[in-house]
Protein backbone atom coordinates (compact mmCIF):
# COMPACT_ATOMS: atom_id res chain seq x y z
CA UNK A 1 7.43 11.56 -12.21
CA UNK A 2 6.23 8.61 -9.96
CA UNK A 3 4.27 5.78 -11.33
CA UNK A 4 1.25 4.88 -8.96
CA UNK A 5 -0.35 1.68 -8.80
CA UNK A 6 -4.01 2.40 -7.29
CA UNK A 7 -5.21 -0.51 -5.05
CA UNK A 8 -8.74 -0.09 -4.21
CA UNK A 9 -10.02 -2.45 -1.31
CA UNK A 10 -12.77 -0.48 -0.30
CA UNK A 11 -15.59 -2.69 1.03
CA UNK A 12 -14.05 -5.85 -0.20
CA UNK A 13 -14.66 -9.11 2.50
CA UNK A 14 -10.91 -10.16 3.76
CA UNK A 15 -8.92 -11.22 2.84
CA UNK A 16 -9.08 -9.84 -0.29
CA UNK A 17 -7.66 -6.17 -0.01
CA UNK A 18 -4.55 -7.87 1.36
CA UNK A 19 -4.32 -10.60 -1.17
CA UNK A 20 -4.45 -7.54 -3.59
CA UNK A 21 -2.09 -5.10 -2.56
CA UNK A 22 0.73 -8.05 -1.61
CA UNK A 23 -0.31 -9.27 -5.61
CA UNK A 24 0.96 -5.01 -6.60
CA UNK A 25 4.05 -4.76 -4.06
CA UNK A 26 5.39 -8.20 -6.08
CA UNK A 27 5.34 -6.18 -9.58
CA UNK A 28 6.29 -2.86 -7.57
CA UNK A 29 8.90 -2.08 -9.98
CA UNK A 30 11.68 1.12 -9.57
CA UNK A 31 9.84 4.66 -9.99
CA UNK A 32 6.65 3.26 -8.75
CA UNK A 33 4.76 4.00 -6.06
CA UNK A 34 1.08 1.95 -4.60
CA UNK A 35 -1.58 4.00 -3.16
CA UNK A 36 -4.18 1.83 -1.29
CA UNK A 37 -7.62 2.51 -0.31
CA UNK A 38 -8.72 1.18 1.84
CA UNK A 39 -12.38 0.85 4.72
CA UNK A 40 -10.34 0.14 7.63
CA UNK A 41 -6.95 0.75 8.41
CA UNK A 42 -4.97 -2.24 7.28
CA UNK A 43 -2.40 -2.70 11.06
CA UNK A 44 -1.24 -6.19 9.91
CA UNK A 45 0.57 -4.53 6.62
CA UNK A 46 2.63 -2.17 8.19
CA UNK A 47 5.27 -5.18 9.89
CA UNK A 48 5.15 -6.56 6.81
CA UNK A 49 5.82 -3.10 4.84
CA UNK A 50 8.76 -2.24 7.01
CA UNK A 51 10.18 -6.30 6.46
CA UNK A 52 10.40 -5.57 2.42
CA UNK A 53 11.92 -1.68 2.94
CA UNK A 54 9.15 0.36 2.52
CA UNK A 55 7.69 3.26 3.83
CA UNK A 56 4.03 3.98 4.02
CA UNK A 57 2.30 7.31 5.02
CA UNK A 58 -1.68 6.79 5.71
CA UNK A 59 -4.44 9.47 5.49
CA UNK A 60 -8.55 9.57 6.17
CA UNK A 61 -10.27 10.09 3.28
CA UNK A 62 -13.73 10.26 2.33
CA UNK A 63 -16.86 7.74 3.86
CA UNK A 64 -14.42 6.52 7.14
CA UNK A 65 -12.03 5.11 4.41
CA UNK A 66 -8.18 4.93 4.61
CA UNK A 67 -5.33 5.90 2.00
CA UNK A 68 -1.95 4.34 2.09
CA UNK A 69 0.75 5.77 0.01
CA UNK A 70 3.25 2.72 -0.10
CA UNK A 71 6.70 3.72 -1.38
CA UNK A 72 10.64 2.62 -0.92
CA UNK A 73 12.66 4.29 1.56
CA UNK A 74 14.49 7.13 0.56
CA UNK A 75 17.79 5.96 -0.08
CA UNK A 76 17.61 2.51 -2.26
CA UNK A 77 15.31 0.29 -3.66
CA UNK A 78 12.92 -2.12 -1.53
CA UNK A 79 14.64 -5.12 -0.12
């Protein structure tokens, strides 16, 4: 079983959400998994997912707001 970290940025001022889910993906440890939330889609994360070997997958959720399922590629750890 996956362990998630949840990130919740929802209706924080930036740059805040991104100052907290760079804080998880340093203490993303093997197994684990980050699910952000988020109010807008985060587009400057996604370079800097791919850089560190991760995959993300993003979904609408409730009120306009954003999930992003942050994981390592199949295959390996991060890096």
């Amino acid at each position: 079983m996956t362990r998630e970290i949840v990130v919740d940025g929802r209706w924080l001022e930036p740059p805040e959400p991104m100052e907290k889910v760079l804080a998880a993906l340093e203490r993303l440890a093997p197994g684990e998994r980050i699910r952000f939330l988020l109010h807008r889609e985060p587009f400057p994360l996604y370079p800097i997912l791919t850089e560190m070997g991760l995959r993300h997958r993003v979904r609408p959720i409730a009120e306009g707001c954003f999930e992003i399922l942050i994981e390592p590629r199949r295959g390996g750890p991060p890096g």
